[in-house]
N, C-alpha and C. Protein backbone atom coordinates (compact mmCIF):
# COMPACT_ATOMS: atom_id res chain seq x y z
N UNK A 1 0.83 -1.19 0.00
CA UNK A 1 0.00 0.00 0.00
C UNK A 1 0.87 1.26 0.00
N UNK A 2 1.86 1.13 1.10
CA UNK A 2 2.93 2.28 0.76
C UNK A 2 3.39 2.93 -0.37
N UNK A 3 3.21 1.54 -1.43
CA UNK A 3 4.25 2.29 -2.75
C UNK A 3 3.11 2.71 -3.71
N UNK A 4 2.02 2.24 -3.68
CA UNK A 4 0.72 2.69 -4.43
C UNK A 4 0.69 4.28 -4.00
N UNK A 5 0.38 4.90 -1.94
CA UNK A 5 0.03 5.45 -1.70
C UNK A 5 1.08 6.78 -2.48
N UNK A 6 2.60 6.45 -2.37
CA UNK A 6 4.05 7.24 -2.78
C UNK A 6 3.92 7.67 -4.38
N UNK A 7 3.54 6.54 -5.14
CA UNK A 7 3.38 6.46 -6.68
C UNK A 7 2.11 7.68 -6.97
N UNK A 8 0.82 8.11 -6.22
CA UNK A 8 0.12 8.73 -6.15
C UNK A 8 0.45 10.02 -6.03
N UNK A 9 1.17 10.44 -4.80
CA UNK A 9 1.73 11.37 -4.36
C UNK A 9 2.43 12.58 -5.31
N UNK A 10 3.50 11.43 -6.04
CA UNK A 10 4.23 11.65 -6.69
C UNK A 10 3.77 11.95 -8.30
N UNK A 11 2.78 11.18 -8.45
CA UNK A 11 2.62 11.52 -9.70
C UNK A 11 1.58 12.25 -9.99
N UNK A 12 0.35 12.76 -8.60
CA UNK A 12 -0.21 13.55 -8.69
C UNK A 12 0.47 15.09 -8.66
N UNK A 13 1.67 15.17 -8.40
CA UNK A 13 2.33 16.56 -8.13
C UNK A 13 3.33 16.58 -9.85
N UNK A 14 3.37 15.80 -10.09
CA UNK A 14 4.16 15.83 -11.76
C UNK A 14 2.77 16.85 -12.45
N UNK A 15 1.37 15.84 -12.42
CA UNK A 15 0.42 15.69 -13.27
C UNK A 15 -0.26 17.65 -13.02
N UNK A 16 0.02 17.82 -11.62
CA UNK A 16 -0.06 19.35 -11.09
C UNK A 16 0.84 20.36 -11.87
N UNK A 17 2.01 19.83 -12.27
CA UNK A 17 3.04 20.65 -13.03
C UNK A 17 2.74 20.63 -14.48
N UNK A 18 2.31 20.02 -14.67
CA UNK A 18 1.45 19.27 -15.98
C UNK A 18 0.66 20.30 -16.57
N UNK A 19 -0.27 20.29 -15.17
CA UNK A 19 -1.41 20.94 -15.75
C UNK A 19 -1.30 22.82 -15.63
N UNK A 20 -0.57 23.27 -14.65
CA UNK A 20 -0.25 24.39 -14.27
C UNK A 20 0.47 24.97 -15.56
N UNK A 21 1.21 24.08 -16.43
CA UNK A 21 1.86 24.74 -17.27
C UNK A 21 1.10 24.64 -18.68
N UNK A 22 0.38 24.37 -18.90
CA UNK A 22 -0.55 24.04 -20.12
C UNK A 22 -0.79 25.06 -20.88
N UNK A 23 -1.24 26.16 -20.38
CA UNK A 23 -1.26 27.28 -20.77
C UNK A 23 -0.24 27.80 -21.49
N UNK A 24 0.78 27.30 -21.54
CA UNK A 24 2.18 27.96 -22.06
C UNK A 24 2.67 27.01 -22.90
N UNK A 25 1.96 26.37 -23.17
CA UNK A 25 2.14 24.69 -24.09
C UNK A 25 1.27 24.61 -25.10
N UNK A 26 -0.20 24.39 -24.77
CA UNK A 26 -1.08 24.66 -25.98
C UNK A 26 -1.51 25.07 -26.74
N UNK A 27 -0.96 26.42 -26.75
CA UNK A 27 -1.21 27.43 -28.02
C UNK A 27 0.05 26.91 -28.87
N UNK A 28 0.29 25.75 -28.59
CA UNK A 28 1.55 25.31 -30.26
C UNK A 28 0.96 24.21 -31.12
N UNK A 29 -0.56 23.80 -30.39
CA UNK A 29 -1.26 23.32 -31.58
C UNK A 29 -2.89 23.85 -31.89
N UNK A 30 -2.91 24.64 -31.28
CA UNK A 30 -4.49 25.07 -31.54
C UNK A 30 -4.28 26.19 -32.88
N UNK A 31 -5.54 26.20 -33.29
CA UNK A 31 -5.86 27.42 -33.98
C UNK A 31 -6.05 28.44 -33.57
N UNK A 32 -6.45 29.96 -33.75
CA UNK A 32 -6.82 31.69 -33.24
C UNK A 32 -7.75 31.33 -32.48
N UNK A 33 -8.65 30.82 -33.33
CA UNK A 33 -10.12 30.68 -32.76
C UNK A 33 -10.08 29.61 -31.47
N UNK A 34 -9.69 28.83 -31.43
CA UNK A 34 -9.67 27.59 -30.56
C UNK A 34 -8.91 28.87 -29.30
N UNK A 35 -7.81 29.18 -29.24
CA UNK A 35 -7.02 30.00 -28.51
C UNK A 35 -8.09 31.13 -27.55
N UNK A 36 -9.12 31.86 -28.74
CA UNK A 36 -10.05 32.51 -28.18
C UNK A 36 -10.54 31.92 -27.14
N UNK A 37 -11.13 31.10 -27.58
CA UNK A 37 -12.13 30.45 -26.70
C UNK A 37 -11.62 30.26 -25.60
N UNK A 38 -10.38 29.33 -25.52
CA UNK A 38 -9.71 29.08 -24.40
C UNK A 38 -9.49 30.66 -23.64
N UNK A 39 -9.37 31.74 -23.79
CA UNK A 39 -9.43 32.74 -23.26
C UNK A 39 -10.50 32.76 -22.92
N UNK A 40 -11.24 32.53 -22.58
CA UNK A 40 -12.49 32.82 -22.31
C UNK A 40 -13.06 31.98 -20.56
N UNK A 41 -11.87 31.22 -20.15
CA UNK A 41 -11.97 30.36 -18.98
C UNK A 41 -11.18 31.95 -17.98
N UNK A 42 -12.63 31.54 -17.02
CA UNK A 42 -12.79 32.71 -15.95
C UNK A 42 -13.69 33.73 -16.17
N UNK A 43 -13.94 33.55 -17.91
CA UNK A 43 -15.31 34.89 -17.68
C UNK A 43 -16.22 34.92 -16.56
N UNK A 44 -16.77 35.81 -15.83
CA UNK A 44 -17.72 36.08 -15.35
C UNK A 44 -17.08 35.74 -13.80
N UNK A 45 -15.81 35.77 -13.24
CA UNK A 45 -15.35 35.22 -12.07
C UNK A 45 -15.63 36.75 -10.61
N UNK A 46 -16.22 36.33 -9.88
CA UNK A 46 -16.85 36.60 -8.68
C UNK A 46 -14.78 36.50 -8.46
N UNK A 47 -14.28 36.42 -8.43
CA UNK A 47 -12.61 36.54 -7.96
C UNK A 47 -11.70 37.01 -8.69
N UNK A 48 -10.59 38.50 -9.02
CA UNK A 48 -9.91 38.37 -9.44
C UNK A 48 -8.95 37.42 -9.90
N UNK A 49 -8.69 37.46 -10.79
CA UNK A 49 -7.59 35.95 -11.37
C UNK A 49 -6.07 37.05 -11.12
N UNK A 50 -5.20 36.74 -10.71
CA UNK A 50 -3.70 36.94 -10.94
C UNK A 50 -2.40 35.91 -10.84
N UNK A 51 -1.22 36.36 -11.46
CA UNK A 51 -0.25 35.34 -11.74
C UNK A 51 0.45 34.99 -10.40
N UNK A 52 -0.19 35.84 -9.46
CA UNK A 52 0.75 35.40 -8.01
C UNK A 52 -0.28 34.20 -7.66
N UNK A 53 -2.03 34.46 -7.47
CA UNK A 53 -2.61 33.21 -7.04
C UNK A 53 -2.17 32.39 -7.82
N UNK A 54 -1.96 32.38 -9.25
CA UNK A 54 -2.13 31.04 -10.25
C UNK A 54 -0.85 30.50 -9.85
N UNK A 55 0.69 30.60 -9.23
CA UNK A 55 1.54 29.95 -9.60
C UNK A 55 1.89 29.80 -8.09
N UNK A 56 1.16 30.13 -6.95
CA UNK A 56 1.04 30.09 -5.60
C UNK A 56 0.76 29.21 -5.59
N UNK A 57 -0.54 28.75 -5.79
CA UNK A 57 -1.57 27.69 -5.73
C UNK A 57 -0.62 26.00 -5.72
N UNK A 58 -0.33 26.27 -7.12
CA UNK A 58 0.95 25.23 -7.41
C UNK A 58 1.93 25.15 -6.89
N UNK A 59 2.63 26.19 -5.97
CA UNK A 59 3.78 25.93 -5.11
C UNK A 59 3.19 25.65 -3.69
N UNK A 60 1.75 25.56 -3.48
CA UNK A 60 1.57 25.17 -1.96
C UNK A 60 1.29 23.74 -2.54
N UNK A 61 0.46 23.97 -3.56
CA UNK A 61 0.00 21.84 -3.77
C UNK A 61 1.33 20.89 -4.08
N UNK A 62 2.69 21.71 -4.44
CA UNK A 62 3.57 21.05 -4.24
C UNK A 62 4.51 20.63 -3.26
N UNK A 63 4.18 21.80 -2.35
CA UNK A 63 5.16 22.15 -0.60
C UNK A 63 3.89 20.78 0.03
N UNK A 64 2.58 20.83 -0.23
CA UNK A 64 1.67 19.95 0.52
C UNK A 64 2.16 18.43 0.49
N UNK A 65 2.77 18.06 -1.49
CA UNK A 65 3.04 17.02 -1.69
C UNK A 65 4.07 16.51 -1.13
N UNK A 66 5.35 17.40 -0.77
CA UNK A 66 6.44 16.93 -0.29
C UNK A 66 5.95 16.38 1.22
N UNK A 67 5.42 16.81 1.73
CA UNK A 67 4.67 17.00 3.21
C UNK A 67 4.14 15.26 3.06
N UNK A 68 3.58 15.59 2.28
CA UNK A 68 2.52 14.48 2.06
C UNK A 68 3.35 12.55 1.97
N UNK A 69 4.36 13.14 0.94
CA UNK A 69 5.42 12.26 0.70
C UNK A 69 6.09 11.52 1.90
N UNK A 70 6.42 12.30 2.87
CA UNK A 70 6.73 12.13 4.34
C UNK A 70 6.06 11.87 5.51
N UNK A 71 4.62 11.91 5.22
CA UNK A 71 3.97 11.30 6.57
C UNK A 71 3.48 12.12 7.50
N UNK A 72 3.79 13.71 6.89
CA UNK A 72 3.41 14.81 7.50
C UNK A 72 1.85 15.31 8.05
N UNK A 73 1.90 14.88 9.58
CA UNK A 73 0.45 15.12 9.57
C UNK A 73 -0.23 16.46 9.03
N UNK A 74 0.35 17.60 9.04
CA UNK A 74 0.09 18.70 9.01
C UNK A 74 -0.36 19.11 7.70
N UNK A 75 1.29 17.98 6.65
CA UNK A 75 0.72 18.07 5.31
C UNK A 75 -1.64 17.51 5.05
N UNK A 76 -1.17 16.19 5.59
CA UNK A 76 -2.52 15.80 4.95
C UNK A 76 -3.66 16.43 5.85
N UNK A 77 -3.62 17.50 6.58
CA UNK A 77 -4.59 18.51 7.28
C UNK A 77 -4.92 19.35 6.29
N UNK A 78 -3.82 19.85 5.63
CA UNK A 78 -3.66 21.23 4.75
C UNK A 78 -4.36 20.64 3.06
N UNK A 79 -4.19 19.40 3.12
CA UNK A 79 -4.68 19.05 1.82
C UNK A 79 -5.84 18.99 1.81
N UNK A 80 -6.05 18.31 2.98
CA UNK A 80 -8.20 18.00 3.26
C UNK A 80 -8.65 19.32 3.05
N UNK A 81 -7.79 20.66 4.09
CA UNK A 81 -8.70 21.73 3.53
C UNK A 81 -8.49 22.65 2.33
N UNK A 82 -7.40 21.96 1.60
CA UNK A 82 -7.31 22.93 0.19
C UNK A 82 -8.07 22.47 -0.71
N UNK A 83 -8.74 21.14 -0.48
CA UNK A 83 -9.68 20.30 -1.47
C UNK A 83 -10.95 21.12 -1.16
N UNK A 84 -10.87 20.92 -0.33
CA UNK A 84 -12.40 21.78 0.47
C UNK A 84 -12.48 23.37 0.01
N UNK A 85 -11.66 23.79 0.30
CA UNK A 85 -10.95 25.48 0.23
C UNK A 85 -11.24 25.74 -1.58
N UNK A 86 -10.67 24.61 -2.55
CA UNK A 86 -10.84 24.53 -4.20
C UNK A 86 -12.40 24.54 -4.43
N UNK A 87 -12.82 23.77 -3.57
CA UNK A 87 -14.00 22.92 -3.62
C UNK A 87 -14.85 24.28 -3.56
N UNK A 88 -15.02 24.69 -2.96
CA UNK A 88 -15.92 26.63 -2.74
C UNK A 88 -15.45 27.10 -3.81
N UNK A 89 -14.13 27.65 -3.35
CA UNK A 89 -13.90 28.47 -4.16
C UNK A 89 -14.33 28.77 -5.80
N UNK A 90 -14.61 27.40 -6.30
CA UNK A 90 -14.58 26.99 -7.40
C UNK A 90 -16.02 27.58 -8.11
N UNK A 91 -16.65 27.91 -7.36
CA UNK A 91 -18.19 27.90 -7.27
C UNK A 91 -18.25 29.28 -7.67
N UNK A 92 -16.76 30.35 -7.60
CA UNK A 92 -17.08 31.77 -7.77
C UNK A 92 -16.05 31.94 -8.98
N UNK A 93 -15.31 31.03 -9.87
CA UNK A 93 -14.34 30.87 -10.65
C UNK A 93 -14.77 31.39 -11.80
N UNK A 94 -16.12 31.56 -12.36
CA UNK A 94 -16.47 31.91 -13.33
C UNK A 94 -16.53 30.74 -14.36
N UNK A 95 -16.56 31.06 -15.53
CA UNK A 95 -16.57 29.89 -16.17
C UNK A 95 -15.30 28.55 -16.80
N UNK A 96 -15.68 27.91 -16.64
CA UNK A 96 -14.26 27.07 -16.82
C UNK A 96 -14.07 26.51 -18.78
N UNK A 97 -12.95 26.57 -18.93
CA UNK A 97 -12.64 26.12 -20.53
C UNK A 97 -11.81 25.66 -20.61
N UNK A 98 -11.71 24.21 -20.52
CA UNK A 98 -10.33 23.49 -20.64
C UNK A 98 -10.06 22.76 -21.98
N UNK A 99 -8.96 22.56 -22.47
CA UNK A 99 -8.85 21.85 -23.70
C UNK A 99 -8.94 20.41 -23.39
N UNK A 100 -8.88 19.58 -24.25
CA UNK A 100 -9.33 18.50 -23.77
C UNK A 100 -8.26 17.20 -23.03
N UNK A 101 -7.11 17.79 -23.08
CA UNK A 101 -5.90 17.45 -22.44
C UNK A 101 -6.54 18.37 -21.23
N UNK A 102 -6.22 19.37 -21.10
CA UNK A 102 -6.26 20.09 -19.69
C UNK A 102 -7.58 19.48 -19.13
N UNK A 103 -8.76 19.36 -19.76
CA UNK A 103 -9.55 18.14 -18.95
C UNK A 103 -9.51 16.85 -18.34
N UNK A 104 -9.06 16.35 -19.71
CA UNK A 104 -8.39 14.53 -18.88
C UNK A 104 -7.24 14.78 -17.83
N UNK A 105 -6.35 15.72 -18.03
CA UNK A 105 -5.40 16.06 -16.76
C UNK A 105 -6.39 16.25 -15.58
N UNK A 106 -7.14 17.07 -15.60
CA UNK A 106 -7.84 17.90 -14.41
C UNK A 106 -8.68 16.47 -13.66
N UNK A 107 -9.06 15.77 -14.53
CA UNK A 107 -10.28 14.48 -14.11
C UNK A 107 -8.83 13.68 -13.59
N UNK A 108 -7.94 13.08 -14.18
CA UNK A 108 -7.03 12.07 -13.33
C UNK A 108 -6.81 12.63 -11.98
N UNK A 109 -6.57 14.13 -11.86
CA UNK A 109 -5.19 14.61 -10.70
C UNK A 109 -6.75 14.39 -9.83
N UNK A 110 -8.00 14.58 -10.07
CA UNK A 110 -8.92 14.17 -8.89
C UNK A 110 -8.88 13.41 -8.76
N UNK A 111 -9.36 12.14 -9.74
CA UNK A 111 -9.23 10.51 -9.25
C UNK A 111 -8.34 10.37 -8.07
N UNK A 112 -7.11 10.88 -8.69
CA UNK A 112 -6.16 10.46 -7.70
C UNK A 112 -6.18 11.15 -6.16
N UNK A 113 -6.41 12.43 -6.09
CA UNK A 113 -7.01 13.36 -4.99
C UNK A 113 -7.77 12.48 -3.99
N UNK A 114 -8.67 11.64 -4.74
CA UNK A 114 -9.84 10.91 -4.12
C UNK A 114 -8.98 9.50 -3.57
N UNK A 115 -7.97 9.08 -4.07
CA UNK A 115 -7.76 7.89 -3.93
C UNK A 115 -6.53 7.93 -3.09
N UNK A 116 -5.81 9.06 -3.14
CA UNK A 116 -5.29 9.41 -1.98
C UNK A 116 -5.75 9.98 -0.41
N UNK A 117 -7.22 10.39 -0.21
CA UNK A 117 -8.07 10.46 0.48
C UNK A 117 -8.41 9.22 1.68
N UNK A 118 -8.59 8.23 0.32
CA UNK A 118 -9.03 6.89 0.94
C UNK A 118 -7.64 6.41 1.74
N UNK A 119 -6.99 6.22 0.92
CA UNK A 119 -5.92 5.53 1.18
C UNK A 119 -5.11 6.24 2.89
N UNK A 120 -5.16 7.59 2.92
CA UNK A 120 -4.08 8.20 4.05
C UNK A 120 -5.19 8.18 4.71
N UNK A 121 -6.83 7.86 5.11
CA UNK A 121 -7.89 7.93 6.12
C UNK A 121 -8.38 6.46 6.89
N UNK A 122 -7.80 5.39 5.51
CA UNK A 122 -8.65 4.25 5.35
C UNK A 122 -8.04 3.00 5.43
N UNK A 123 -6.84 3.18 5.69
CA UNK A 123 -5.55 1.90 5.24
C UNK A 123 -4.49 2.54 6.40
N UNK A 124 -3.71 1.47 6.09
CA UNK A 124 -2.62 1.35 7.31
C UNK A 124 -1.64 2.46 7.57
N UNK A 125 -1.79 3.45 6.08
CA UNK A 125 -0.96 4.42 5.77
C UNK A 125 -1.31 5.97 7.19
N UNK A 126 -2.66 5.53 7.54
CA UNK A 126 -3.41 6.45 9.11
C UNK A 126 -2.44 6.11 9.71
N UNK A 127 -1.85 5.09 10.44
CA UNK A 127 -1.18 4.97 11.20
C UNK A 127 0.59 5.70 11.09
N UNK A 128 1.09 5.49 9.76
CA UNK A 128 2.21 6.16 9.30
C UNK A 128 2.16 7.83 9.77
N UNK A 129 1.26 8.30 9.53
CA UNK A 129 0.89 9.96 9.64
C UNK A 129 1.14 10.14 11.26
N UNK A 130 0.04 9.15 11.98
CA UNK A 130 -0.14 9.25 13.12
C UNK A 130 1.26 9.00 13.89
N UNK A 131 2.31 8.41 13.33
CA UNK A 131 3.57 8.15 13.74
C UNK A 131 4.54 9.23 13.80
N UNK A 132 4.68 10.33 13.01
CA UNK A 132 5.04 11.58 12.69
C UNK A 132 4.70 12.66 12.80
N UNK A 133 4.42 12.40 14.39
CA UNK A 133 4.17 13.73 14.71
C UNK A 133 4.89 14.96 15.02
């Protein structure tokens, strides 16, 4: 279970770098129009968007992962409530437009979100956390 729970960890924080950088990747195969559109994720957002939240965001879900990697109780405190914390927030994001890579990215890094959930609440890996205090 350890190396499932590590393999998760790990490759949910690649799949985070993944997706954080997409934006700076996919305009080398889309068309104008396709590009438009994709501009168009966040219309109507109840939240300013800026480049300090957008590349913040990704340096705490990665400071969380290292955390996480280690058994850090504190890490998997901070994750439950950044899921939660995304989870609202998300609700005032405005509209979302992902390409269809930046979708299948976005749907795995949850799967895995979820299955790392189970796994550090539900399996023997509770006890690892609980060891490191």
């Amino acid at each position: 279970m350890e190396s499932i729970y590590r393999i998760l960890v790990v490759g949910g924080a690649l799949l985070a770098i993944v997706f954080w950088s997409m934006p700076f990747i996919d305009y080398m195969w889309y068309s104008n129009e396709e590009l438009q559109i994709l501009d168009l994720g966040g219309f109507g957002s109840k939240l300013p968007a800026s480049q300090i939240y957008y590349w913040g965001t990704l340096i705490l879900w990665l400071a969380i992962s290292v955390g996480l990697f280690f058994y850090n109780k504190i890490a998997r405190t901070a994750f439950v409530v950044s899921l939660i914390y995304f989870l609202v927030v998300g609700l005032f994001d405005g509209i979302l437009v992902l390409s269809p890579i930046e979708a299948a990215l976005s749907q795995i890094i949850t799967l895995s979100d979820g299955a790392l959930l189970v796994i550090m609440y539900l399996t023997s890996i509770n006890a690892k956390f609980n060891e490191n205090i």
